[in-house]
Protein backbone atom coordinates (compact mmCIF):
# COMPACT_ATOMS: atom_id res chain seq x y z
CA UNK A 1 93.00 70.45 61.99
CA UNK A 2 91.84 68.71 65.38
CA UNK A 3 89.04 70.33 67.05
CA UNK A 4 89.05 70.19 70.55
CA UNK A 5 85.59 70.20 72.74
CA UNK A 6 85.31 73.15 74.92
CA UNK A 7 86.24 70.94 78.23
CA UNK A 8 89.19 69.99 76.94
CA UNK A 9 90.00 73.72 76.01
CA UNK A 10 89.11 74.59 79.78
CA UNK A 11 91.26 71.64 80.80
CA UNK A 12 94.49 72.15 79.16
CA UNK A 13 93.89 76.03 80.27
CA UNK A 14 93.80 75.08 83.82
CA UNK A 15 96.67 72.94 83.41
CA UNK A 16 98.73 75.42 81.66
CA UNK A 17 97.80 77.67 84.74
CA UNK A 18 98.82 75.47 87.34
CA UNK A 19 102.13 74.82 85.57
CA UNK A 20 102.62 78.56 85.77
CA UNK A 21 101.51 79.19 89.33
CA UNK A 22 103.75 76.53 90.34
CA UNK A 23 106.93 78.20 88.65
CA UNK A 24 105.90 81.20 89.65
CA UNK A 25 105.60 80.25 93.24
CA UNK A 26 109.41 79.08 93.23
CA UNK A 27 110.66 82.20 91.44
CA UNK A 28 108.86 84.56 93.48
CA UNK A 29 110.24 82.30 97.13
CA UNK A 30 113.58 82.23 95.22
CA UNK A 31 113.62 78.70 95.38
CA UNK A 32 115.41 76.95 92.12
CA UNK A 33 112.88 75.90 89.23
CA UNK A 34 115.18 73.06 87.72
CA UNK A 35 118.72 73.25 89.87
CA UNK A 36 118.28 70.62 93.05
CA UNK A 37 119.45 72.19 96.38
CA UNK A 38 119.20 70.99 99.85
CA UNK A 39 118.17 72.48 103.05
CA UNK A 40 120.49 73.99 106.22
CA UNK A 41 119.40 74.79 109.65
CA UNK A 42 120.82 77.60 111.69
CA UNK A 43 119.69 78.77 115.10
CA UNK A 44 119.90 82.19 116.77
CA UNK A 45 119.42 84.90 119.50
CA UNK A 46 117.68 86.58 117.55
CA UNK A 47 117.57 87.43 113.65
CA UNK A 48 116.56 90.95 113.19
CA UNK A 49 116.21 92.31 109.29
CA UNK A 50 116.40 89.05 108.09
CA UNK A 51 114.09 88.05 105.93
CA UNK A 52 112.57 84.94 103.93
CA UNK A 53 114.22 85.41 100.54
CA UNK A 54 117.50 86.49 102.25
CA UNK A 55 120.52 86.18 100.54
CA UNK A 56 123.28 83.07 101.79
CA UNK A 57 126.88 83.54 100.97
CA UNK A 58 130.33 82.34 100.95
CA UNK A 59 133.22 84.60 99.99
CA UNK A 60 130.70 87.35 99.03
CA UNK A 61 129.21 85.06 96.21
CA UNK A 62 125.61 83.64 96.67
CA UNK A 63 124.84 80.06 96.89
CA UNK A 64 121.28 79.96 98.32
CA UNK A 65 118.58 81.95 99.89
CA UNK A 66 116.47 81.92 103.34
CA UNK A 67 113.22 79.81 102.94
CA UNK A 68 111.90 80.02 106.44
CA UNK A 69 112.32 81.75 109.71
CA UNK A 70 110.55 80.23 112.69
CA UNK A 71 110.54 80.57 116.34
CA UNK A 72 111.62 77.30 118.44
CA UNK A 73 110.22 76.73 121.58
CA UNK A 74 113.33 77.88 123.46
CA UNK A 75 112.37 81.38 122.18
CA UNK A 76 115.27 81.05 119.61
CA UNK A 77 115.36 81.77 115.92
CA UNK A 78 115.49 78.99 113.65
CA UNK A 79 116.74 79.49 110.04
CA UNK A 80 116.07 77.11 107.47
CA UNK A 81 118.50 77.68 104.08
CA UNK A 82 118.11 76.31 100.55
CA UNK A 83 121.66 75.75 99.12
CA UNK A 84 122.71 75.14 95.57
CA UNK A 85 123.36 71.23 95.40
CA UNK A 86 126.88 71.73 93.84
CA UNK A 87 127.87 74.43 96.67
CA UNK A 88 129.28 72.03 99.35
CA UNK A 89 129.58 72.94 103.05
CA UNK A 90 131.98 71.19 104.78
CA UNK A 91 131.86 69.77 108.15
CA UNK A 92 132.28 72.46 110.84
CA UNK A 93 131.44 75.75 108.82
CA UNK A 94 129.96 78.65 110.78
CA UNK A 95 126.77 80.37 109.54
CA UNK A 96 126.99 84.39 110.54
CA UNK A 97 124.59 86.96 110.40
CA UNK A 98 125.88 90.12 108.76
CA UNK A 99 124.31 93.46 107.45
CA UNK A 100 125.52 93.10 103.39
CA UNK A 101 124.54 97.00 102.40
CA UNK A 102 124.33 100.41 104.04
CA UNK A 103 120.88 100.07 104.06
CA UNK A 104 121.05 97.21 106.64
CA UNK A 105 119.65 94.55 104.87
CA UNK A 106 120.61 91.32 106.26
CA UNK A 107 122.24 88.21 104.77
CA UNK A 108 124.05 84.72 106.19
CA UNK A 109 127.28 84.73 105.59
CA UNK A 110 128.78 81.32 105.93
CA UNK A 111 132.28 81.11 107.08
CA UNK A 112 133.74 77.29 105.24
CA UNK A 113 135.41 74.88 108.26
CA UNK A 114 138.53 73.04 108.09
């Protein structure tokens, strides 16, 4: 049996904590743990009852979620999306804003180009 000193108990504790936080952290953003995605940029008016976490869809299926919402210095809305790597968005695709439930809860709903 190896005995371990009580550091290295303390260390591989901490460790096993950060490893958690860290997964935790991209769950709880909805960010993908292992699947790669890459980031989209829409700007708006305005972006009312969206919200970070926000659902982004094609064809009523979801292929990524909101991961920021910032205002530009134009006093527009800038979205930033995380999309599913193997989800591909052609050249010339519109990005919509569009209530998804009765409740009003927002979503972008992205509309595939030619």
């Amino acid at each position: 049996m190896i005995k371990l000193s009580n550091e290295a108990k303390i260390g591989l504790t901490v460790l096993a904590a950060v490893v958690v936080m860290f997964i935790g952290f991209r769950v709880m953003r909805d960010i993908p743990v292992f699947r790669q995605s890459y980031e989209l940029y829409a700007v708006y008016e305005q972006a009312s009852g969206l919200n970070t976490g926000g659902q982004v869809q094609i064809n009523g299926v979801r292929v990524g979620s909101v991961t920021d919402i910032s205002l530009t210095r134009q006093d527009s809305v800038k979205i930033t999306m995380s999309i599913e790597r193997d989800k591909f968005i052609s050249k010339g695709s519109v990005a919509y804003l569009r209530s998804i439930d009765i409740l009003g809860q927002k979503a972008i709903v992205i509309k595939r180009g030619g």
